[in-house]
N, C-alpha and C. Protein backbone atom coordinates (compact mmCIF):
# COMPACT_ATOMS: atom_id res chain seq x y z
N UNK A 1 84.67 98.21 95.67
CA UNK A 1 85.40 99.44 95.45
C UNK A 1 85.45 99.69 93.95
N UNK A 2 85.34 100.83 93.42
CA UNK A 2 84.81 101.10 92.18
C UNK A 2 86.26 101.96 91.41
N UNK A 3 87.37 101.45 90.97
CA UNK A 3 88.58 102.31 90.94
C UNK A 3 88.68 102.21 89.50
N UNK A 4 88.52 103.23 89.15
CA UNK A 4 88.89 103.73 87.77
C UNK A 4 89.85 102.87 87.15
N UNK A 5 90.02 102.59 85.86
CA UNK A 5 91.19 102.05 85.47
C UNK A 5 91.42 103.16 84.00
N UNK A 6 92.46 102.75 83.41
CA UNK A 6 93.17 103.26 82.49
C UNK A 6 92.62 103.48 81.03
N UNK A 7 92.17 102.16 81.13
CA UNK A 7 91.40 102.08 79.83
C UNK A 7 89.69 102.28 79.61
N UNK A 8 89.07 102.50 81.03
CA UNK A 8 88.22 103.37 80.87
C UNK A 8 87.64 104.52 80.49
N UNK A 9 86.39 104.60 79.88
CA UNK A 9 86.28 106.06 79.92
C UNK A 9 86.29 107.07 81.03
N UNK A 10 86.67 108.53 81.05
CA UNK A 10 86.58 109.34 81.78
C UNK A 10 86.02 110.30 82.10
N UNK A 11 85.32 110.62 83.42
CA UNK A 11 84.19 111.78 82.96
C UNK A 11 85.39 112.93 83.88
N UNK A 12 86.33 112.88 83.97
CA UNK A 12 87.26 113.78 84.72
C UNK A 12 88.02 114.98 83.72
N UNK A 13 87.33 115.60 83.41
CA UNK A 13 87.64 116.15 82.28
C UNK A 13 88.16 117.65 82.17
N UNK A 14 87.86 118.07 83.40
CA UNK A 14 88.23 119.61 83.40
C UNK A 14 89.44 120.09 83.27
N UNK A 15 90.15 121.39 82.65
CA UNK A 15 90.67 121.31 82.25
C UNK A 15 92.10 121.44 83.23
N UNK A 16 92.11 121.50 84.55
CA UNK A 16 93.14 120.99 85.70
C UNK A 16 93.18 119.28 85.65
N UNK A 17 92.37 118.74 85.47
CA UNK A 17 92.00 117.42 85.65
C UNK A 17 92.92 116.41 84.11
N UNK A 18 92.64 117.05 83.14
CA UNK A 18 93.44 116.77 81.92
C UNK A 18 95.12 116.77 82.15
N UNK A 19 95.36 118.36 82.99
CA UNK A 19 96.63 118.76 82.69
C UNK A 19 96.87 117.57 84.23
N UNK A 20 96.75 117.34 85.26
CA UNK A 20 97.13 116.80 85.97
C UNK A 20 97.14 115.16 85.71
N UNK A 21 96.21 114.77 84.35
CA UNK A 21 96.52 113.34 83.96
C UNK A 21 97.95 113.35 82.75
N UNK A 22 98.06 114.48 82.50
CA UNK A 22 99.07 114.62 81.31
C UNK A 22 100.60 114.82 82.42
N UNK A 23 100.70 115.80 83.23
CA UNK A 23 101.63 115.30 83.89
C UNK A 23 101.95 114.37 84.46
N UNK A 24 101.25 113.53 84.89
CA UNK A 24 101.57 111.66 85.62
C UNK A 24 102.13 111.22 84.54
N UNK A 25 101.27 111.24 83.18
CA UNK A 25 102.09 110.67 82.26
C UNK A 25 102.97 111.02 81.36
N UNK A 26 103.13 112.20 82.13
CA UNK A 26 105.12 113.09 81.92
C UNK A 26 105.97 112.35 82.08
N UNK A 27 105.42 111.34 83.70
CA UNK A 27 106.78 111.14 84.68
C UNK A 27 106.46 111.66 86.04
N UNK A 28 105.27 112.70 85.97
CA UNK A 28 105.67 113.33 87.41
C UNK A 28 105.09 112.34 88.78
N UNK A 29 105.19 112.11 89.84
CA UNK A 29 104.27 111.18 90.36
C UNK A 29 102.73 111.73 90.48
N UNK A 30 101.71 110.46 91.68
CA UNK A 30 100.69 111.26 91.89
C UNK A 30 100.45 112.69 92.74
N UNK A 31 101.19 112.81 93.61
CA UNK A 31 100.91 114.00 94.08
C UNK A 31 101.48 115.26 93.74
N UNK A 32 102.83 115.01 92.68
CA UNK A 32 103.33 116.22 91.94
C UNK A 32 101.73 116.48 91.02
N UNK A 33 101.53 115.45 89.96
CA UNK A 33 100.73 115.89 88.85
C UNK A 33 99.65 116.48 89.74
N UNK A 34 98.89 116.67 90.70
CA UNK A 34 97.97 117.45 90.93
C UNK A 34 98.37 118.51 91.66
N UNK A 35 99.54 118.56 92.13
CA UNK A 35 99.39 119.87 93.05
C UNK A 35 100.59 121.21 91.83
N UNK A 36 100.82 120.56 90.59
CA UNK A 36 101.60 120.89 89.55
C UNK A 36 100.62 121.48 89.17
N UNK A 37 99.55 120.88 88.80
CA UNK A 37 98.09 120.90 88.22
C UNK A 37 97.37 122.46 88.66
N UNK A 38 97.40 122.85 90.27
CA UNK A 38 97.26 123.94 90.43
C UNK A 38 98.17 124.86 90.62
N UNK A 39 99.31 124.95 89.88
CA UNK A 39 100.39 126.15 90.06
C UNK A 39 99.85 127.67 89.58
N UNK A 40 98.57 128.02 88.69
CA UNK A 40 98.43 129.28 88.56
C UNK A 40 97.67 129.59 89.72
N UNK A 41 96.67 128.27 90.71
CA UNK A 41 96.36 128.88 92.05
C UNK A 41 97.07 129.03 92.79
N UNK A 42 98.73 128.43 92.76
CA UNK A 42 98.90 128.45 94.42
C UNK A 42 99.87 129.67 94.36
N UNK A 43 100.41 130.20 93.07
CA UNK A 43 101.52 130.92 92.78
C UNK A 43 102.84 130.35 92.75
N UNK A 44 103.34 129.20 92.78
CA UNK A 44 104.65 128.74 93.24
C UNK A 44 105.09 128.25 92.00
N UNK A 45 106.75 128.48 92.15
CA UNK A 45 107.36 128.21 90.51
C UNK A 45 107.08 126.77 90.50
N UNK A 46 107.24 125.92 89.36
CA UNK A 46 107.03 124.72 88.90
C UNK A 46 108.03 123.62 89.97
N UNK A 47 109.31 124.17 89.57
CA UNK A 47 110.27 123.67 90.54
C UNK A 47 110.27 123.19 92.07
N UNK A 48 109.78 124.19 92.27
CA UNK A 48 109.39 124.78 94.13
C UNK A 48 108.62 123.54 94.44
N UNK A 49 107.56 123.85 93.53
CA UNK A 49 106.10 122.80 94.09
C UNK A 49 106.73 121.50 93.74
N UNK A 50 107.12 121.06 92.66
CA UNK A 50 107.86 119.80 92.81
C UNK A 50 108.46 118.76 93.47
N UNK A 51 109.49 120.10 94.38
CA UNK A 51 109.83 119.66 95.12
C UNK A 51 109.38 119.37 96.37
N UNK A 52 108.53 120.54 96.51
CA UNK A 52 107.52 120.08 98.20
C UNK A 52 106.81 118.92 97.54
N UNK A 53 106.12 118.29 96.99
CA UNK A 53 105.02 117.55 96.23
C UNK A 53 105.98 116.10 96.31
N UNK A 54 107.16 115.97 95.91
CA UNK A 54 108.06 114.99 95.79
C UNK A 54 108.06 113.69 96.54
N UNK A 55 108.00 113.86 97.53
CA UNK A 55 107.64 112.60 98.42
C UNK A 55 106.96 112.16 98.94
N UNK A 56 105.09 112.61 98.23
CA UNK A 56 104.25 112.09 98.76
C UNK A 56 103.50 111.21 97.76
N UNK A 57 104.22 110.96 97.02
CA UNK A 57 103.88 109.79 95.52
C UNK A 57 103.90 108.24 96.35
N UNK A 58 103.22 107.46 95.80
CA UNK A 58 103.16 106.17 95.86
C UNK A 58 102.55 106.14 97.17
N UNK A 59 101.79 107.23 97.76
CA UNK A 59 101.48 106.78 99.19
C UNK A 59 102.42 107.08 100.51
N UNK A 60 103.10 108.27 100.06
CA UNK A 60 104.10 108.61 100.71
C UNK A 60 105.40 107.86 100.43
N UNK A 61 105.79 108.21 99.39
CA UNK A 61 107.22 107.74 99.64
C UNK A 61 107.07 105.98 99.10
N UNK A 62 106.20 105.77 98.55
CA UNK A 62 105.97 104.31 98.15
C UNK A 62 105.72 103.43 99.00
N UNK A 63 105.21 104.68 100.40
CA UNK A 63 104.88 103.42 101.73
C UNK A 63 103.20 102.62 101.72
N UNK A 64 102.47 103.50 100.71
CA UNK A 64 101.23 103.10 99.88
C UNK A 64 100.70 103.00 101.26
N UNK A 65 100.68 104.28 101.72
CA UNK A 65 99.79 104.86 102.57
C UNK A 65 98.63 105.60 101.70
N UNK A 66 98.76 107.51 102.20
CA UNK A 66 97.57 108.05 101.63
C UNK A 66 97.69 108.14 100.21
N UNK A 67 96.99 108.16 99.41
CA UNK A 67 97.07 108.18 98.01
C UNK A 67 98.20 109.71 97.56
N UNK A 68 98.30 109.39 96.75
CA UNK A 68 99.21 110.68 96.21
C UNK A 68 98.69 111.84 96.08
N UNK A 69 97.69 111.51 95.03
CA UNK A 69 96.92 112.34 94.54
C UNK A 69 96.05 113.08 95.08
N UNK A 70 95.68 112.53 96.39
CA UNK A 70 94.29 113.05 97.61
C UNK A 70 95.86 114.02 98.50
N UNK A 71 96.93 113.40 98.82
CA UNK A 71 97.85 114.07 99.10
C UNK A 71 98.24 115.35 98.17
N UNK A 72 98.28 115.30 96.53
CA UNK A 72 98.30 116.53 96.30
C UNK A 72 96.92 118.04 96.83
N UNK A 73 95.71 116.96 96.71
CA UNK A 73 94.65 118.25 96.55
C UNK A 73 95.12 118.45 98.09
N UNK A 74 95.37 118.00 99.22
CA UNK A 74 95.68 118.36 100.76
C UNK A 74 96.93 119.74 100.14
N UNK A 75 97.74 119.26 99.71
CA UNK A 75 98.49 120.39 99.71
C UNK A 75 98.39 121.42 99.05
N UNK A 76 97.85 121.29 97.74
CA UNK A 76 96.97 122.77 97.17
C UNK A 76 96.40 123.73 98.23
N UNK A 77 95.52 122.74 98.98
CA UNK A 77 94.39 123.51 99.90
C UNK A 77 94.92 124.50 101.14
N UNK A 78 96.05 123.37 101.84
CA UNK A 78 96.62 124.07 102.77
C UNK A 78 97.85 125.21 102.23
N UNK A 79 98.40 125.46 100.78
CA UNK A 79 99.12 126.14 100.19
C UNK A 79 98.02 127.37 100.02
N UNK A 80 96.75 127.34 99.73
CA UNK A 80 95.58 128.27 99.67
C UNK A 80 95.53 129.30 100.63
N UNK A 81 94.66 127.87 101.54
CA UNK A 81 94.17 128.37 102.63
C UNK A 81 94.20 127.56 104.16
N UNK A 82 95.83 127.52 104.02
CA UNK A 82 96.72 126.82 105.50
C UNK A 82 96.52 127.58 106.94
N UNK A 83 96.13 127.38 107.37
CA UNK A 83 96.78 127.85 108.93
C UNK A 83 98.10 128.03 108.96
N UNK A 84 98.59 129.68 109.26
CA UNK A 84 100.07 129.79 109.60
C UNK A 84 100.44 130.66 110.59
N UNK A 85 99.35 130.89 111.72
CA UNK A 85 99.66 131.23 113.13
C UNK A 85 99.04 129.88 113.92
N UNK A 86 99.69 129.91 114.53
CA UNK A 86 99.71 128.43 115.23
C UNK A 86 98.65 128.77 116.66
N UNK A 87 98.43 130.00 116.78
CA UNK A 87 96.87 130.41 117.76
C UNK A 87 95.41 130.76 117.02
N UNK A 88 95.44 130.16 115.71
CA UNK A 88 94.04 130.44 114.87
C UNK A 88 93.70 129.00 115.18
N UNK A 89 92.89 129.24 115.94
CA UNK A 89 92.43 127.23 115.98
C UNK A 89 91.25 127.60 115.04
N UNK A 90 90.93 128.44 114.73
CA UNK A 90 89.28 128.75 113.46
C UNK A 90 89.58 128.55 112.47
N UNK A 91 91.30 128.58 112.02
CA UNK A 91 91.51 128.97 110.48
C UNK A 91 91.59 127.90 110.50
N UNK A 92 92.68 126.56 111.59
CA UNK A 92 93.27 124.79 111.62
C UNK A 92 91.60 124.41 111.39
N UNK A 93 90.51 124.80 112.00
CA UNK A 93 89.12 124.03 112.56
C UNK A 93 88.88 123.74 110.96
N UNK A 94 88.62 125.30 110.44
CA UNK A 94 88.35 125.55 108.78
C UNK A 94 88.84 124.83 107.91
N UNK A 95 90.15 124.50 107.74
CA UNK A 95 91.35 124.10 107.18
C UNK A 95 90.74 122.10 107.20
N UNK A 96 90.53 121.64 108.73
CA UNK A 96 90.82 120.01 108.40
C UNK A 96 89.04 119.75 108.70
N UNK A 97 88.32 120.73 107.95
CA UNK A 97 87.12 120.58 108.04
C UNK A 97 86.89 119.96 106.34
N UNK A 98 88.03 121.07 105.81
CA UNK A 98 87.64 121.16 103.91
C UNK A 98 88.18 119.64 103.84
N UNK A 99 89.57 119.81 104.61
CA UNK A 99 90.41 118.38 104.32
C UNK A 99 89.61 117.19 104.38
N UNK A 100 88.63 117.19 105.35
CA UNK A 100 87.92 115.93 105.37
C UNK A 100 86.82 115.66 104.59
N UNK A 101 86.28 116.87 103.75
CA UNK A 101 85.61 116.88 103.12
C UNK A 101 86.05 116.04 101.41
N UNK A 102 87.44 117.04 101.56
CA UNK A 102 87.93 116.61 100.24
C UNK A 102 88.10 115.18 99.98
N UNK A 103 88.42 114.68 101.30
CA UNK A 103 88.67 112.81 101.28
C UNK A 103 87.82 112.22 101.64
N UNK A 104 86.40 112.56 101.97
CA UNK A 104 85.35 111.91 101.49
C UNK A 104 84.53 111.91 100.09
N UNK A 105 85.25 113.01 99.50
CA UNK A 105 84.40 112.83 98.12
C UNK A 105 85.14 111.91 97.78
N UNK A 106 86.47 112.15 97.77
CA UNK A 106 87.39 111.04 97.25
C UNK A 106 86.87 109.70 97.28
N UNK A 107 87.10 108.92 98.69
CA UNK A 107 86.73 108.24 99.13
C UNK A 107 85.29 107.20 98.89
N UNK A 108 84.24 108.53 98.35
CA UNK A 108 82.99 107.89 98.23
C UNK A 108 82.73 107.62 96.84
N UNK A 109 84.02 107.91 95.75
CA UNK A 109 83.83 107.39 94.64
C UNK A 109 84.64 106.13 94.44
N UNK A 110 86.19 106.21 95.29
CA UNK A 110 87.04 104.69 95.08
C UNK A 110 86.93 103.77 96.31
N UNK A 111 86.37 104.04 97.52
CA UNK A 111 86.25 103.33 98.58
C UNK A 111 87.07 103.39 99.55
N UNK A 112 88.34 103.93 98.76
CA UNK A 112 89.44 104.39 100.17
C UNK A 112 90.69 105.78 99.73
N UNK A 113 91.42 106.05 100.43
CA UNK A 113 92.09 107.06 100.23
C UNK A 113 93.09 106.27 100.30
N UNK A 114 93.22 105.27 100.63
CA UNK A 114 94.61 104.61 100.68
C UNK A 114 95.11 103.51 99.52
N UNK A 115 96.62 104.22 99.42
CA UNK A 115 97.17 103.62 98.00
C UNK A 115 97.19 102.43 97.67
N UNK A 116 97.64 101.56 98.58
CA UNK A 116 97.41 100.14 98.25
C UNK A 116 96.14 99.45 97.95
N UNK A 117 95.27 99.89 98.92
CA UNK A 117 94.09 99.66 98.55
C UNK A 117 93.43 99.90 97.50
N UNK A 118 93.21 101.24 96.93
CA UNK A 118 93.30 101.91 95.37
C UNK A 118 93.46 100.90 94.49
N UNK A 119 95.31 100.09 94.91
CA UNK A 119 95.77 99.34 93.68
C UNK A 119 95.47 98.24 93.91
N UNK A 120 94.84 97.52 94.66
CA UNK A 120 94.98 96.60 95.28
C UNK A 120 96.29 95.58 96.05
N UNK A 121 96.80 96.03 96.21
CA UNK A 121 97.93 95.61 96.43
C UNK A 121 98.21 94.84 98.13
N UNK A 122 98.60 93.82 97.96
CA UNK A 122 98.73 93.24 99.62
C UNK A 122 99.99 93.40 100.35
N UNK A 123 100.88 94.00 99.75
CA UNK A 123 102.51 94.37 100.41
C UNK A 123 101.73 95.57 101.14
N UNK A 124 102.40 96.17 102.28
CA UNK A 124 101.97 97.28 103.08
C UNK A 124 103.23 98.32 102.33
N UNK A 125 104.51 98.32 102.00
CA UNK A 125 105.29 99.01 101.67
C UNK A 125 105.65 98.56 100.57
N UNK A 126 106.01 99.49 99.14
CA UNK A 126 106.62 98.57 98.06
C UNK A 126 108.63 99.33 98.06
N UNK A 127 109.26 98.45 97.67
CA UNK A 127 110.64 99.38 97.40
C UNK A 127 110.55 100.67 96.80
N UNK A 128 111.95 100.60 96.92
CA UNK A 128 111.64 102.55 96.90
C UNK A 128 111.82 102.97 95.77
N UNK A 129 112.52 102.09 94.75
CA UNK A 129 112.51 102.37 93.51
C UNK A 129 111.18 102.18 92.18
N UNK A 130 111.11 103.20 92.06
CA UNK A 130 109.36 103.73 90.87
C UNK A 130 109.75 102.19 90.07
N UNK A 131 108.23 102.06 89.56
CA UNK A 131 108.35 100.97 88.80
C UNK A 131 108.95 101.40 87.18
N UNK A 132 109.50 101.34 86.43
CA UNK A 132 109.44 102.05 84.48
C UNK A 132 107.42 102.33 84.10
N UNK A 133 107.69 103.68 83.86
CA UNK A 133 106.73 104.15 83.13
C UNK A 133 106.59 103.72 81.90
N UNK A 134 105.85 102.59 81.38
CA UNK A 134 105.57 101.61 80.29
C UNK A 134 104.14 101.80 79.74
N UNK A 135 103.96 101.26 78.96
CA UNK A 135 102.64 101.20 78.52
C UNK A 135 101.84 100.27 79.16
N UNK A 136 102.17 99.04 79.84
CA UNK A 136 101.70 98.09 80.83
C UNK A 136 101.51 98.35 82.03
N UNK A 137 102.32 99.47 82.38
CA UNK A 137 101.99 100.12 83.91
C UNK A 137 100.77 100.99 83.69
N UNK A 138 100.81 101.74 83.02
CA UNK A 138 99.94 102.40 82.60
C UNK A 138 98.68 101.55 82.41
N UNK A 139 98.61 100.58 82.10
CA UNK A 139 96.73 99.89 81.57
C UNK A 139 97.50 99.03 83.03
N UNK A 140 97.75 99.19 83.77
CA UNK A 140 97.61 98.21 85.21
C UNK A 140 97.16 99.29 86.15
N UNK A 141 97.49 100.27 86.31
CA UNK A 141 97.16 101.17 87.23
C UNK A 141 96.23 102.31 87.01
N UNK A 142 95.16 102.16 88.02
CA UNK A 142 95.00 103.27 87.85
C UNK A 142 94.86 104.71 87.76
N UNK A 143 96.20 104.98 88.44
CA UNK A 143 96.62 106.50 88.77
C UNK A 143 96.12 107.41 88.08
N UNK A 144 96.59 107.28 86.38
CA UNK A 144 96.61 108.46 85.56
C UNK A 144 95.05 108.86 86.18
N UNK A 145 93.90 107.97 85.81
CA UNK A 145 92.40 109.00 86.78
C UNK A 145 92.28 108.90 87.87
N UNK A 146 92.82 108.44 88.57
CA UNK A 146 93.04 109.36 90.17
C UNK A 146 93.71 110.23 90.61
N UNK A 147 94.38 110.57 89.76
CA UNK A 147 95.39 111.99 89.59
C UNK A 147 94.26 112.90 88.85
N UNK A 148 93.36 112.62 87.71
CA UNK A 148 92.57 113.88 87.51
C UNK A 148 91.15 113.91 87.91
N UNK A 149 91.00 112.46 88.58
CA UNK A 149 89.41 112.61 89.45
C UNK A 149 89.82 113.52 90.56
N UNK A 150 91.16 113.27 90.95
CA UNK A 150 91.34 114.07 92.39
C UNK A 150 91.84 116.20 92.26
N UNK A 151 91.98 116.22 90.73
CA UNK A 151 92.40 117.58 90.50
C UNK A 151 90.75 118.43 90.12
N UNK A 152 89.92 117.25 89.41
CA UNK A 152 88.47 117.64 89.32
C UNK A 152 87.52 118.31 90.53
N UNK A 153 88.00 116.75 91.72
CA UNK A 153 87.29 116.93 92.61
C UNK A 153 87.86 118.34 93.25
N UNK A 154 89.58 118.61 93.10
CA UNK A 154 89.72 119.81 93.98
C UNK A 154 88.84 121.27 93.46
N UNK A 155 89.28 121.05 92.29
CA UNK A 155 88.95 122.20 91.08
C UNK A 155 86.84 122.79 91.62
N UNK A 156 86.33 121.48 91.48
CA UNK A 156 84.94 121.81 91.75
C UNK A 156 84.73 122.60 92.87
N UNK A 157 85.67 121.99 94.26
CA UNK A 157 85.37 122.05 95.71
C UNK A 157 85.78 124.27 95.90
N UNK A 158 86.78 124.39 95.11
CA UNK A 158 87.37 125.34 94.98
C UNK A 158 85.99 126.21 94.58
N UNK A 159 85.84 125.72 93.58
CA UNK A 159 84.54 126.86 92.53
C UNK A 159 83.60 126.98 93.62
N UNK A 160 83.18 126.00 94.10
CA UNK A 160 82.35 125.92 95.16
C UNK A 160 82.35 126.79 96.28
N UNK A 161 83.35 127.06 96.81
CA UNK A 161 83.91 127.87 97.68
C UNK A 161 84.39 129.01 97.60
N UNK A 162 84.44 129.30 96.01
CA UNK A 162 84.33 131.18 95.39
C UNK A 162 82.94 131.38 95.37
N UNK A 163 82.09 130.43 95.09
CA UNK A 163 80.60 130.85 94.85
C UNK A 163 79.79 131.53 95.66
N UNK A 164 79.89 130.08 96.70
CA UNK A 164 79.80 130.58 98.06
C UNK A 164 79.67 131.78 99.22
């Protein structure tokens, strides 16, 4: 599994991809900093998205399930372009067609979508309290670029899909 670390170089560079590594290392978690990351796409005040975005950090809730960050680009997408009549099975078909797309790019650059795994980590759940945002957390983890490989990867998939 090939997972970015901190002190690597980065080819994640675009300029959603920057602002979504600069918010992680605001404070915000992984799935705020990317779905923060697209607030001039989705339209929603800063606040708003925050708060929907809020508890899907650490893997949900620190249950280091799905990654945060693959959890933010899910919610950009479906904030886009969600299914919200519950008889469009074309728009849901459309919708967890991109989704699976998006978590295989993911996927085929770190090996999994899942958080623990990401970190390596062998606890299935960690406590619920965030670890201190340090300079040691920071060169241990590698969030800050999986927060902007995953705002890159959305950002491209997007362009891709205006082009289109």
């Amino acid at each position: 599994m090939s997972t970015p670390t901190a002190s690597a170089p980065t080819e994640f560079n675009s300029p959603r991809a920057v602002k979504a590594r600069a918010l992680f290392e605001q404070g915000y978690n992984c799935a705020q900093a990317v779905f923060l990351a697209f607030l001039d796409e989705t339209g929603l005040d800063e606040k708003t998205a925050a708060r929907i975005s809020s508890s899907f950090g650490g893997g949900m809730g620190r249950l280091r399930e799905v990654c945060g960050a693959v959890s933010g680009m899910f919610l950009v997408l479906g904030t886009l372009r969600g299914a919200d009549d519950p008889k469009d099975s074309e728009t849901k078909t459309a919708q967890y067609r991109d989704i699976q797309e998006l978590a295989r790019r993911f996927r085929e650059s770190n090996g999994s979508i899942i958080c623990r795994e990401l970190l390596g980590l062998t606890e299935k759940t960690s406590e619920p309290t965030p670890e201190k945002r340090t300079a040691d957390y920071y060169k241990k983890r590698p969030c800050s670029e999986l927060v902007a490989q995953a705002a890159q990867i959305l950002d491209e998939f997007l362009a891709e899909r205006k082009a289109g």
